[in-house]
C-alpha atoms as a PDB file:
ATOM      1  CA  UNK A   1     102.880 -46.405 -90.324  1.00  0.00           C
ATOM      2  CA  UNK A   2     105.129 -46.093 -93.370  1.00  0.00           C
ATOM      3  CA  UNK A   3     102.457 -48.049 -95.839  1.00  0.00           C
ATOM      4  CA  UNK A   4     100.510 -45.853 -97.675  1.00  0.00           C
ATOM      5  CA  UNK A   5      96.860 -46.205 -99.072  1.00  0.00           C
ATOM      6  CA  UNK A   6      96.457 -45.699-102.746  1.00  0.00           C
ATOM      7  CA  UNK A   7      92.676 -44.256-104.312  1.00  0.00           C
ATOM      8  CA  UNK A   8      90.203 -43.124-106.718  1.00  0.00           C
ATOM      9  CA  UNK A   9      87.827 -40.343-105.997  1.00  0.00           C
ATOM     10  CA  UNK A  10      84.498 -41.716-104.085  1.00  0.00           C
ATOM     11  CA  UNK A  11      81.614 -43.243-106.280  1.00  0.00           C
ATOM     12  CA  UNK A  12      84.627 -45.018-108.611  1.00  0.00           C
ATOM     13  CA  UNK A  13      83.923 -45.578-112.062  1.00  0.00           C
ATOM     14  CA  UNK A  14      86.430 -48.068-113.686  1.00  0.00           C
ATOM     15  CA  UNK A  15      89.572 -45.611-114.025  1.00  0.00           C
ATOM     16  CA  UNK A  16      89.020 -44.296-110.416  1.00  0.00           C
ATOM     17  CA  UNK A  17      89.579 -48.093-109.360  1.00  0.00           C
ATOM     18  CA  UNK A  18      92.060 -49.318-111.796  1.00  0.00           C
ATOM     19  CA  UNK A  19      94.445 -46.666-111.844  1.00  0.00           C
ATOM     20  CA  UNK A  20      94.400 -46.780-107.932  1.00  0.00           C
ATOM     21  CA  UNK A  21      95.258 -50.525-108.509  1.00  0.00           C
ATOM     22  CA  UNK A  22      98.018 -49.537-111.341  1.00  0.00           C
ATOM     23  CA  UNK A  23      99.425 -46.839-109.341  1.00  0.00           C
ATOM     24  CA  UNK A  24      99.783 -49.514-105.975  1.00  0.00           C
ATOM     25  CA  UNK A  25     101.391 -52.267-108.297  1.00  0.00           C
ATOM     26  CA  UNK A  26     103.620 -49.769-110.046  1.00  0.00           C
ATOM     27  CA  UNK A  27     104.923 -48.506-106.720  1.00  0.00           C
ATOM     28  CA  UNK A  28     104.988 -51.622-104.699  1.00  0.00           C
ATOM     29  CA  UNK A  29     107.458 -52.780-107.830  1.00  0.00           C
ATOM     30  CA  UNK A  30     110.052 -49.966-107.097  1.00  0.00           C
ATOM     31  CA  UNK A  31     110.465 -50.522-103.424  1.00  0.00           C
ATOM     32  CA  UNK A  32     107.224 -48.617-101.651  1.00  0.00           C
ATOM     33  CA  UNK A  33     104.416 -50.162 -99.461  1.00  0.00           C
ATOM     34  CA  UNK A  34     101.090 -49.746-100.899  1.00  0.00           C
ATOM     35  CA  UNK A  35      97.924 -50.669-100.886  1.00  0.00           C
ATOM     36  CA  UNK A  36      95.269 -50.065-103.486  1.00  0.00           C
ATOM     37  CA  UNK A  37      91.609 -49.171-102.004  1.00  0.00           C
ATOM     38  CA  UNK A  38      88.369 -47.780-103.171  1.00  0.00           C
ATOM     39  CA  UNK A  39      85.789 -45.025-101.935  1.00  0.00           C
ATOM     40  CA  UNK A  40      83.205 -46.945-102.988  1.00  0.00           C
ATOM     41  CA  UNK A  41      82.327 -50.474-104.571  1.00  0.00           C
ATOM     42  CA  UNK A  42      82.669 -50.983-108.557  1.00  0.00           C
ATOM     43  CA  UNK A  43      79.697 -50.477-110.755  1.00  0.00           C
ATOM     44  CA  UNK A  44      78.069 -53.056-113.230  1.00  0.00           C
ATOM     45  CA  UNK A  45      81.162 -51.797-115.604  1.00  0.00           C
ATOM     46  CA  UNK A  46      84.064 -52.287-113.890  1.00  0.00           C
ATOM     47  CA  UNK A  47      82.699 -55.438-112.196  1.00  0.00           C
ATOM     48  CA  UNK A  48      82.231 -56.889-115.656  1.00  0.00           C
ATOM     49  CA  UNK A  49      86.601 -55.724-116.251  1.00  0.00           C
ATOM     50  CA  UNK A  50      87.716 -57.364-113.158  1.00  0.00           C
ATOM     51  CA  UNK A  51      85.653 -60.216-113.878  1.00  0.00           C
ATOM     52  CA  UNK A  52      86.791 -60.770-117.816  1.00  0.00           C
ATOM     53  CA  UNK A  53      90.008 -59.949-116.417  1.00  0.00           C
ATOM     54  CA  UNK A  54      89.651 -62.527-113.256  1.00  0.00           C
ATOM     55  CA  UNK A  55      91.007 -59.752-110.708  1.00  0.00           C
ATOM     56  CA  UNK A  56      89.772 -58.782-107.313  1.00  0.00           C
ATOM     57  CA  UNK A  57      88.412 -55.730-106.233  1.00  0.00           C
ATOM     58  CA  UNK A  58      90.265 -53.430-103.857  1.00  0.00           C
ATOM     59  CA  UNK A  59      88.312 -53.478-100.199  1.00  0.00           C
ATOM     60  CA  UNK A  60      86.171 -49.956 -99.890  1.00  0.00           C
ATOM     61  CA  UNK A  61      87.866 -47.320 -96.806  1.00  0.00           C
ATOM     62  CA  UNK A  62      85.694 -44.596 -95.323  1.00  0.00           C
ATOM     63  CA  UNK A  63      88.265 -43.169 -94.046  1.00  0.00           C
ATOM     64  CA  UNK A  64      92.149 -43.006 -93.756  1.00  0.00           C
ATOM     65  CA  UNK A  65      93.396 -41.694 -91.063  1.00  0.00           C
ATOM     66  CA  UNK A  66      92.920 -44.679 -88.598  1.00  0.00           C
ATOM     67  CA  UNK A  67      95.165 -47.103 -91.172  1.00  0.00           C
ATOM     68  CA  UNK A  68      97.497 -44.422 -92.683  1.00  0.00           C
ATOM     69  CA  UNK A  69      99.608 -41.013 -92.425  1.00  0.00           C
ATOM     70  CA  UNK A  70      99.598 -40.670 -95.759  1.00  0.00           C
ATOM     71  CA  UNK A  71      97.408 -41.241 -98.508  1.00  0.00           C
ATOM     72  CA  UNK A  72      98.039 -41.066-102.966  1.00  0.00           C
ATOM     73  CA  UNK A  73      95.116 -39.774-104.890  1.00  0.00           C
ATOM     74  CA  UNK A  74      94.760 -41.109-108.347  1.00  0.00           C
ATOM     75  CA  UNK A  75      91.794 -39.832-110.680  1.00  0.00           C
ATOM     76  CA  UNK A  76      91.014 -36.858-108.692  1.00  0.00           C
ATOM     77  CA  UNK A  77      92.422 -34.370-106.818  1.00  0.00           C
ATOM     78  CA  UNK A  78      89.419 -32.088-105.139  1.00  0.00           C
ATOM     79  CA  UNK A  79      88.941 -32.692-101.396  1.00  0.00           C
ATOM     80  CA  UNK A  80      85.111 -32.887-102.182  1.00  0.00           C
ATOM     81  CA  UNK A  81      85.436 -36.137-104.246  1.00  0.00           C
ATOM     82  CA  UNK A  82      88.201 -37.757-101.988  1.00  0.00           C
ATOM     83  CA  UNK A  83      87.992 -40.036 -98.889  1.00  0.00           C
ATOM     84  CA  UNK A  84      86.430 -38.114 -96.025  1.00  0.00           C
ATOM     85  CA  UNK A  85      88.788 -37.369 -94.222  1.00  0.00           C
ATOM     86  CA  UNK A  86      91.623 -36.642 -96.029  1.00  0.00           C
ATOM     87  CA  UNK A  87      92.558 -32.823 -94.836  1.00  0.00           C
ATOM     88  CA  UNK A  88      93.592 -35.290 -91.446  1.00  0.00           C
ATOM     89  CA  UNK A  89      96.669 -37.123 -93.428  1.00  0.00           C
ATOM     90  CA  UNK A  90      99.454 -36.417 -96.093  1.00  0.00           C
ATOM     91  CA  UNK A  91      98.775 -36.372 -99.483  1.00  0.00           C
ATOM     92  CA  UNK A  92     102.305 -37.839-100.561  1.00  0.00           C
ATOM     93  CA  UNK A  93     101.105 -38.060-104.821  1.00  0.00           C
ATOM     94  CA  UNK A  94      98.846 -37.223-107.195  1.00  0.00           C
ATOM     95  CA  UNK A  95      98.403 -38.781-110.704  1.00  0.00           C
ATOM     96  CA  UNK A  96      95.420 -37.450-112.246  1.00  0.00           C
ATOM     97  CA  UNK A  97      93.668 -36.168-115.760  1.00  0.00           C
ATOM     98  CA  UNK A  98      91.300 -33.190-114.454  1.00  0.00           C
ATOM     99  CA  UNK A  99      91.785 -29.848-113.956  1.00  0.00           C
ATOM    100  CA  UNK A 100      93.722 -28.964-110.005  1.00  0.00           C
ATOM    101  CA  UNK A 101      91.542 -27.212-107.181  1.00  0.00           C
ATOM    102  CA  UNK A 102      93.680 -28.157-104.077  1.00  0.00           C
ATOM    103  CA  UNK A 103      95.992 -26.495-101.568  1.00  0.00           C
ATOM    104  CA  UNK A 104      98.189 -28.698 -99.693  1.00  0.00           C
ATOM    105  CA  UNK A 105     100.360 -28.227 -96.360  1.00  0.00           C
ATOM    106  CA  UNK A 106     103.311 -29.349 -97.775  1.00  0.00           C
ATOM    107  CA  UNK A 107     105.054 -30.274-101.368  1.00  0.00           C
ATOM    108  CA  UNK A 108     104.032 -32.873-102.778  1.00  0.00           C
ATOM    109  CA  UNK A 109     104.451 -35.382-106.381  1.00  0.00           C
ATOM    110  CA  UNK A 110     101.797 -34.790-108.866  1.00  0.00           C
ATOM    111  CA  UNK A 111     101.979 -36.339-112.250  1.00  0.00           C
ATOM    112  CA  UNK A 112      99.144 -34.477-114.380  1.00  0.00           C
ATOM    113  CA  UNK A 113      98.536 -34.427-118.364  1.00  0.00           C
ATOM    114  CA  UNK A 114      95.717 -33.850-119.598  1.00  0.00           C
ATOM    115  CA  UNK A 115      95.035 -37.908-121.357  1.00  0.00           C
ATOM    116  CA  UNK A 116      91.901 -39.551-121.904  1.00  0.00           C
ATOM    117  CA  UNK A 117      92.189 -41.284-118.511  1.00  0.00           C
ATOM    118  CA  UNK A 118      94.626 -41.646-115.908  1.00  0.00           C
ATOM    119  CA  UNK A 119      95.509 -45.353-116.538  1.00  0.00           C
ATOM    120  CA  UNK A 120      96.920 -43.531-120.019  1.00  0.00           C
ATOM    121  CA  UNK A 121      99.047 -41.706-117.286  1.00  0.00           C
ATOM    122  CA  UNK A 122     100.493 -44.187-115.400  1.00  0.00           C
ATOM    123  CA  UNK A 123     100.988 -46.529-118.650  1.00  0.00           C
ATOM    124  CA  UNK A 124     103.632 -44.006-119.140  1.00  0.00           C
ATOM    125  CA  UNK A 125     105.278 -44.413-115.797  1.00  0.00           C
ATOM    126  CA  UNK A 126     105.335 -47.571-116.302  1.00  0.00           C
ATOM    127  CA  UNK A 127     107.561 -47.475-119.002  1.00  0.00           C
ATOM    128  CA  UNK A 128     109.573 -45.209-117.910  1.00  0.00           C
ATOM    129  CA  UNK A 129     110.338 -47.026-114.508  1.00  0.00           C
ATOM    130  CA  UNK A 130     110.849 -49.946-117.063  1.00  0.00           C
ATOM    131  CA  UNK A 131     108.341 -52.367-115.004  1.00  0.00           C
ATOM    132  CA  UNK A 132     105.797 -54.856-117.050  1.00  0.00           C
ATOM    133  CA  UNK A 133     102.846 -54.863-116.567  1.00  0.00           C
ATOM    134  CA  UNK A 134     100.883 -58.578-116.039  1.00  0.00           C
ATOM    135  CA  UNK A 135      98.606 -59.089-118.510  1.00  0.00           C
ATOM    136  CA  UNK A 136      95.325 -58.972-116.423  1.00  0.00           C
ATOM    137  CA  UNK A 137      96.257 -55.677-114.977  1.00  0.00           C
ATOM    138  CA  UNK A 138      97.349 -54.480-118.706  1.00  0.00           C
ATOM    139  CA  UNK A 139      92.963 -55.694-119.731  1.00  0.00           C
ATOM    140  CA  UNK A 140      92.451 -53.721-116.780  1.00  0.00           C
ATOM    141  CA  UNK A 141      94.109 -50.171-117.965  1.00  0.00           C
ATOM    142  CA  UNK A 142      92.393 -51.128-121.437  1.00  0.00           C
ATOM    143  CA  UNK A 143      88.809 -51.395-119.827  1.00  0.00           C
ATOM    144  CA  UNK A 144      89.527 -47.561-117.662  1.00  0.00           C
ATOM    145  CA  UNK A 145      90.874 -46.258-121.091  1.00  0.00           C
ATOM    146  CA  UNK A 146      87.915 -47.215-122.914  1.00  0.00           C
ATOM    147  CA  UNK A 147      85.067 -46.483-119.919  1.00  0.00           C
ATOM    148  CA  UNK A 148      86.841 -42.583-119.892  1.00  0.00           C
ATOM    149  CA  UNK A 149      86.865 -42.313-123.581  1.00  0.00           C
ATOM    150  CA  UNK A 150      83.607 -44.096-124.144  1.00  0.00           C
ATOM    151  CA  UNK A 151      85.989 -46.629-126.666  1.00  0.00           C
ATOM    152  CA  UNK A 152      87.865 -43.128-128.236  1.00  0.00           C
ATOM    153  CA  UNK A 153      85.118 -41.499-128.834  1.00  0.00           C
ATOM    154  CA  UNK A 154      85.040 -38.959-126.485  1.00  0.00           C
ATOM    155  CA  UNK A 155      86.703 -35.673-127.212  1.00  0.00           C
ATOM    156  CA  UNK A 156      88.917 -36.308-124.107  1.00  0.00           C
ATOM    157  CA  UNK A 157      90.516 -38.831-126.115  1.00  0.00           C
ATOM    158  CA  UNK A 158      94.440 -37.837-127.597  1.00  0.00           C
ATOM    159  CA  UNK A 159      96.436 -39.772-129.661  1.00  0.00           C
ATOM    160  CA  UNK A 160      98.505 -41.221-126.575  1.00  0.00           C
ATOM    161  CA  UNK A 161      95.111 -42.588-125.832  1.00  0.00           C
ATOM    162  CA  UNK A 162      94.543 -44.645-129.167  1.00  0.00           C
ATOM    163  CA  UNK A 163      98.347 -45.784-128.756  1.00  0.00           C
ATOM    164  CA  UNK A 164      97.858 -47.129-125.053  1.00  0.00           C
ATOM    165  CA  UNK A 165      94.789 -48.768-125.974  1.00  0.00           C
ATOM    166  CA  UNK A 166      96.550 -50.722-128.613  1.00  0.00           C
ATOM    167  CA  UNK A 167      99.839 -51.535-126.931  1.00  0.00           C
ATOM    168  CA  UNK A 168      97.634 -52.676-123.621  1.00  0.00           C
ATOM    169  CA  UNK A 169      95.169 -54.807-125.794  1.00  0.00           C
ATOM    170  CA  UNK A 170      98.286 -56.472-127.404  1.00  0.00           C
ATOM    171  CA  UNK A 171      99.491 -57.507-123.713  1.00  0.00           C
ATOM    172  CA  UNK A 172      95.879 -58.353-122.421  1.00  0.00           C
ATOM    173  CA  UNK A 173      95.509 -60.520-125.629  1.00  0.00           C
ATOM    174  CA  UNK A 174      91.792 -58.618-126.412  1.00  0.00           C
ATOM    175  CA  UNK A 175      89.953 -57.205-129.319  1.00  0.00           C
ATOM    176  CA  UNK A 176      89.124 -53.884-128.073  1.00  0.00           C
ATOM    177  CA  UNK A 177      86.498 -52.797-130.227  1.00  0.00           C
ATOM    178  CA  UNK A 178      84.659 -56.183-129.042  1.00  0.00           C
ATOM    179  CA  UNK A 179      85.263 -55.970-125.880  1.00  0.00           C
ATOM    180  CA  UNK A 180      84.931 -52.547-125.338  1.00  0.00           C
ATOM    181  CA  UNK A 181      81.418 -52.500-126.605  1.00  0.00           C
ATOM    182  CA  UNK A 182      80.406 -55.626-124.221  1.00  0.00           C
ATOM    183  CA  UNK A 183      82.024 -53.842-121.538  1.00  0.00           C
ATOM    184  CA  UNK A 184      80.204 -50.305-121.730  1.00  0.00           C
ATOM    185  CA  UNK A 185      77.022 -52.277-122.561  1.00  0.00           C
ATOM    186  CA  UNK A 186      77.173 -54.079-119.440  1.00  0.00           C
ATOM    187  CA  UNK A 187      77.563 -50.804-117.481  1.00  0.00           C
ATOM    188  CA  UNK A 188      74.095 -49.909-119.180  1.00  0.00           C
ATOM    189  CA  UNK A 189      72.280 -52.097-117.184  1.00  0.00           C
ATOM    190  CA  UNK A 190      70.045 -49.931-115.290  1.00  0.00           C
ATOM    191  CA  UNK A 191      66.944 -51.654-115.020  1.00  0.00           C
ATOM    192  CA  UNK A 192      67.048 -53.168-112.169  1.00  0.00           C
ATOM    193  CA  UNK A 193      69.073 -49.335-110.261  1.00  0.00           C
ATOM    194  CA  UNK A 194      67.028 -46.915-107.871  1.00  0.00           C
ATOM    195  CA  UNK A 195      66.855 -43.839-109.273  1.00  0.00           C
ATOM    196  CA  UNK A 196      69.359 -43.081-106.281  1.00  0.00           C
ATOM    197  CA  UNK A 197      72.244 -45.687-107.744  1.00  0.00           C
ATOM    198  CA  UNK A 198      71.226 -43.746-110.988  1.00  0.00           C
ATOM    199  CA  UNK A 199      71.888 -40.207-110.122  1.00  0.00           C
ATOM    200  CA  UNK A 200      74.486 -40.829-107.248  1.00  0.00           C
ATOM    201  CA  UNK A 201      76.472 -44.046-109.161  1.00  0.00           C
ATOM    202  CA  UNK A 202      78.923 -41.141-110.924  1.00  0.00           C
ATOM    203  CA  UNK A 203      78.118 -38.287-109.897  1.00  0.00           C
ATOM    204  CA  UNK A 204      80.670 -35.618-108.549  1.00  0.00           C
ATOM    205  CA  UNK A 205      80.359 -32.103-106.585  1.00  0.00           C
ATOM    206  CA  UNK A 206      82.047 -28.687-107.990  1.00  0.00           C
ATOM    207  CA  UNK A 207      81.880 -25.237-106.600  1.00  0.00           C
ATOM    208  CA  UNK A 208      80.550 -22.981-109.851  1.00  0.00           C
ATOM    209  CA  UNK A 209      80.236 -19.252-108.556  1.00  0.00           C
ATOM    210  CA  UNK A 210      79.527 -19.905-105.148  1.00  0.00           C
ATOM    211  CA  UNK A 211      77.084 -22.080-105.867  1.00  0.00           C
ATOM    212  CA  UNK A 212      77.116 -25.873-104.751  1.00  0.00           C
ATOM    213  CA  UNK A 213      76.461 -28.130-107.778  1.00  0.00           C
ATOM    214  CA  UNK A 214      76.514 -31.956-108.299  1.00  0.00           C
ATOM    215  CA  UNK A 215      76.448 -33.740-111.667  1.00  0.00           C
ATOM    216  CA  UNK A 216      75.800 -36.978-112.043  1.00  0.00           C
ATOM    217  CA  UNK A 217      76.159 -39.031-115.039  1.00  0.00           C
ATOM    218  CA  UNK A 218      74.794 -42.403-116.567  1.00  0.00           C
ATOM    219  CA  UNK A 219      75.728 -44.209-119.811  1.00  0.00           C
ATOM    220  CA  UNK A 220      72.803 -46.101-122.062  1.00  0.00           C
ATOM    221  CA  UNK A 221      71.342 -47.019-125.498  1.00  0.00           C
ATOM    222  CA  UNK A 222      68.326 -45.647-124.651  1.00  0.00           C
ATOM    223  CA  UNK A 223      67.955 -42.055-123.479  1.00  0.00           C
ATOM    224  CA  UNK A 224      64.037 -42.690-123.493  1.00  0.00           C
ATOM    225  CA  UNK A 225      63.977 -45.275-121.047  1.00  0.00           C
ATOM    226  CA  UNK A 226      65.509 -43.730-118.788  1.00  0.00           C
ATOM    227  CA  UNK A 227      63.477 -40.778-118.819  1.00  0.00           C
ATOM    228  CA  UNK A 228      60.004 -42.977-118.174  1.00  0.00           C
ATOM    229  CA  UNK A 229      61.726 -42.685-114.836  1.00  0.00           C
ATOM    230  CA  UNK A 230      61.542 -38.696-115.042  1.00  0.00           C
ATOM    231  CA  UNK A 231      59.175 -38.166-111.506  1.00  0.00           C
ATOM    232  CA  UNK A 232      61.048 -40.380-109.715  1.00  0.00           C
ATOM    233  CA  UNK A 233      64.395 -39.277-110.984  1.00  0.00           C
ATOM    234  CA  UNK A 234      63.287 -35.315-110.152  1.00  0.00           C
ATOM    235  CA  UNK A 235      62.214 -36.028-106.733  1.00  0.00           C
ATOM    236  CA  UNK A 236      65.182 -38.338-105.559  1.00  0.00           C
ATOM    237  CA  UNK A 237      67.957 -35.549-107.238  1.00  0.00           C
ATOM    238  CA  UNK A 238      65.619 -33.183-104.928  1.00  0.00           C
ATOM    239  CA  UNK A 239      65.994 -35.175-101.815  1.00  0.00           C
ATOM    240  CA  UNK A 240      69.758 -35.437-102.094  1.00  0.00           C
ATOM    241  CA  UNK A 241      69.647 -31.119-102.642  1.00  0.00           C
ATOM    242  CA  UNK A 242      67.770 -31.112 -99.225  1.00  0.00           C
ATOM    243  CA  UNK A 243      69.886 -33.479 -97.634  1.00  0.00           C
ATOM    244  CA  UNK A 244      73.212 -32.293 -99.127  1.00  0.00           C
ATOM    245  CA  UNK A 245      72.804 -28.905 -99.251  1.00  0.00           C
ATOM    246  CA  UNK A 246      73.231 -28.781-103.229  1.00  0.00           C
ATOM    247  CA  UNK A 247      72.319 -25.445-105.555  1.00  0.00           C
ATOM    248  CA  UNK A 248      71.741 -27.515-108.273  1.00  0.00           C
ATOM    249  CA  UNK A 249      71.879 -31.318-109.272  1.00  0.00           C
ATOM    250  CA  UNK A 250      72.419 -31.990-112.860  1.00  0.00           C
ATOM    251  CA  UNK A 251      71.611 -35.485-114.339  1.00  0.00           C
ATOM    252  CA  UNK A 252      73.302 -35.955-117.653  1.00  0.00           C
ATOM    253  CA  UNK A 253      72.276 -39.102-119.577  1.00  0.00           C
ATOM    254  CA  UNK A 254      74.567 -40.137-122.446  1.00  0.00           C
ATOM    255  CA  UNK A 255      73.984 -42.432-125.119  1.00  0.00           C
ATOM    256  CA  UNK A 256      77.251 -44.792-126.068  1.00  0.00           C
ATOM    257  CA  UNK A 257      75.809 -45.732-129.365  1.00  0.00           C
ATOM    258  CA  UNK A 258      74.708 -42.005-130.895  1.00  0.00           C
ATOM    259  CA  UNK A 259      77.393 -39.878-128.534  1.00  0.00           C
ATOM    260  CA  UNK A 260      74.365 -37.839-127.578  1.00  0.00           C
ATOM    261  CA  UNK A 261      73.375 -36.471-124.048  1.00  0.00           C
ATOM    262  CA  UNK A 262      70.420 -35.065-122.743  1.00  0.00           C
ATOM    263  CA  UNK A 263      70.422 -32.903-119.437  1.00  0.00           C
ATOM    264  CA  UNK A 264      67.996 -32.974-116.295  1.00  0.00           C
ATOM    265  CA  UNK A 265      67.923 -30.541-113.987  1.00  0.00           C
ATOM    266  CA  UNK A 266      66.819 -29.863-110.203  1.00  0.00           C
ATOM    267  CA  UNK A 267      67.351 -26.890-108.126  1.00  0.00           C
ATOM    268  CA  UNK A 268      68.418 -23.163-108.720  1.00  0.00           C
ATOM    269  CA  UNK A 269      69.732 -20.951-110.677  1.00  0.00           C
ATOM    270  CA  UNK A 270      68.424 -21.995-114.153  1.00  0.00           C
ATOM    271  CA  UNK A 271      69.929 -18.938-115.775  1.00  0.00           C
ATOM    272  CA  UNK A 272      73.690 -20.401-116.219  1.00  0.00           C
ATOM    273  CA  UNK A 273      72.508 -23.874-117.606  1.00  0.00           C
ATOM    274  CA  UNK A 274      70.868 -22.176-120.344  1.00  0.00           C
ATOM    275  CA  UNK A 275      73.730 -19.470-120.952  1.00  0.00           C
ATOM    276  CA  UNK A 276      76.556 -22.800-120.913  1.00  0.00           C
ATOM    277  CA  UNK A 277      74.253 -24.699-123.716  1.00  0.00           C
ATOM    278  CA  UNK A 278      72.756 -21.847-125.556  1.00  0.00           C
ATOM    279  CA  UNK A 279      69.653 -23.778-124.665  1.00  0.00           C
ATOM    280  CA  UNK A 280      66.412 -23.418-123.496  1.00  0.00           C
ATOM    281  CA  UNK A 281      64.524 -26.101-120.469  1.00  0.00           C
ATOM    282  CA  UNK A 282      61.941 -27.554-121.355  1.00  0.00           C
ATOM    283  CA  UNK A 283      59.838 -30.086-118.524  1.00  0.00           C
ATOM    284  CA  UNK A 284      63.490 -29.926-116.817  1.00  0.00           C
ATOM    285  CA  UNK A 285      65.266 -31.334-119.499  1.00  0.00           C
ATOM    286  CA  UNK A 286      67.761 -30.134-121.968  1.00  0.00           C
ATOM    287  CA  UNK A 287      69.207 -32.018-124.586  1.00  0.00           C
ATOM    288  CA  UNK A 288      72.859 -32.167-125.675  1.00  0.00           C
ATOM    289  CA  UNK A 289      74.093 -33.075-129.092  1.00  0.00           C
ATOM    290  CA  UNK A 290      77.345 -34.314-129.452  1.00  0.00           C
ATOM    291  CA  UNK A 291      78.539 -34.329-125.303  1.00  0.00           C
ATOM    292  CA  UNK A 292      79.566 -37.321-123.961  1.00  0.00           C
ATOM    293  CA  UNK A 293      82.212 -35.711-121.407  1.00  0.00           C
ATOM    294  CA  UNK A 294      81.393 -34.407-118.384  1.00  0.00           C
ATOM    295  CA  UNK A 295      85.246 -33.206-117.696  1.00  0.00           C
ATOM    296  CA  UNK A 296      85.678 -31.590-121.214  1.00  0.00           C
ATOM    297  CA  UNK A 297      81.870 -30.688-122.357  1.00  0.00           C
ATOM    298  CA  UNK A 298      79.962 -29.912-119.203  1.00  0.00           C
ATOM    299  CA  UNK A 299      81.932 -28.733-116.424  1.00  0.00           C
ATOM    300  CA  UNK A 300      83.898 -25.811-118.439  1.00  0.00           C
ATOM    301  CA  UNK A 301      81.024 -24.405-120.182  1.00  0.00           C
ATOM    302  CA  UNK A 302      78.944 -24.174-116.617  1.00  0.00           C
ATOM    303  CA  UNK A 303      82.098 -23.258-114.810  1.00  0.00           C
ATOM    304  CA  UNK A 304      82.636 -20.238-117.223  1.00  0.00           C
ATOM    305  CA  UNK A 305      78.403 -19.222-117.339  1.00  0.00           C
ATOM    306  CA  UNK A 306      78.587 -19.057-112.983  1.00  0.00           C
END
């Protein structure tokens, strides 16, 4: 089997499944046999990109090892977000924005810099292989760049981010400031989610201290709405600690308009949420002034408090 499977880490938000389709079209173009797939299916975001941009969605895997030897990882590189079983195959590449926690059998390519989003990444390979990029897949790399940097307003965001969003906007033929806002507004359609799809629909797992903790994340324009839902929300976050065997869940809301967050929390200890936010709980909840990045506001902090 010399075709290899190209992904995002599970429960994709829109870079996790556009760069995995960048990455596959970029290689496919220099000679390799790829195929783009996801670990999960696209949320009300990144449906509304490959819609506007009229491109398909990459079939969902649960696992690899029945298809492929080897597998690329794009957006992610901890074994705990990838495809299930991926310690069973060869991990040929990695192109990816967040910090490394992996040991692999044998050498491997890894493209890392620390960009808004990976698409950013791989807009670079793509000039430097000299290969254009079609202007649905360019709207495409716009939409990731914009859904990681909540429209470069995120502190993830560099200056390499503002130029790729401009130079892929040009070749999409898009107002980004328009279209960015429809498109994170339509990923803010939560109405009509469990409070399962709410907590689970981004969420990732780390290992803080020894302790298990998963930290999901939702965008809105209205924090309070979605904390009507509070009960509900606290019991389902519990059931997936039971089921899981989580420390700690951590539900971070984040408002696109105000670049605001507030925290909910589930499980034990208590201690280094509080020490990361020089914060108090109160009723479980924790606001957060100014976060809007889980990979650069909310993950070091707790990482260093464990």
């Amino acid at each position: 089997m010399t075709k290899k499977l190209v992904f995002g880490h599970a429960n994709p938000d829109t870079d996790a499944i556009v760069a995995a389709m960048a990455y596959s079209y970029l290689l496919n173009q220099t000679g390799q046999e790829t195929e783009a797939v996801a670990l999960g299916t696209p949320n009300e975001e990144t449906q509304f990109a490959l819609r506007h941009f009229d491109a398909t969605a990459p079939r969902v895997i649960t696992a690899a090892k029945p298809e492929v030897n080897s597998v690329i990882l794009v957006d992610h590189n901890e074994a705990q977000q990838s495809v299930s079983d991926v310690a069973e195959v060869e991990i040929s590449a990695i192109v990816d924005h967040h910090k490394f926690n992996l040991t692999t059998a044998t050498p491997l390519n890894i493209r890392a810099e620390a960009l808004g989003a990976t698409s950013s990444i791989l807009l670079k390979m793509f000039n430097e292989n000299k290969v254009e990029i079609p202007a649905n897949l360019a709207g495409l790399m716009l939409s990731a760049i914009i859904s990681d940097t909540l429209l470069l307003k995120s502190p993830t965001t560099t200056e390499f981010d503002k130029i790729a969003v401009q130079t892929l906007a040009e070749i999409a033929d898009v107002d980004y400031e328009t279209y960015g806002l429809e498109m994170l507004k339509a990923g803010t359609n939560l109405a009509t989610k469990s409070e399962l799809d709410l907590i689970e629909g981004d969420a990732k797992s780390f290992e803080m201290g020894g302790k298990q903790v998963r930290i999901g994340q939702v965008n809105t324009v209205d924090i309070d709405e979605v904390f009507e839902r509070q009960v509900a929300l606290e019991e389902a976050m519990q059931a997936e600690i039971n089921q899981n065997g989580y420390d700690l869940f951590l539900f971070v809301v984040t408002n696109i308009l105000t670049s605001d967050s507030e925290l909910l929390v589930v499980g034990a200890p208590v201690a280094p949420i509080e020490k990361a936010f020089g914060g108090k709980l109160d009723n479980d909840r924790l606001a957060l002034p100014g976060v809007v990045s889980r990979k650069k506001q909310v993950v070091p902090p707790l990482t260093a408090a464990f």
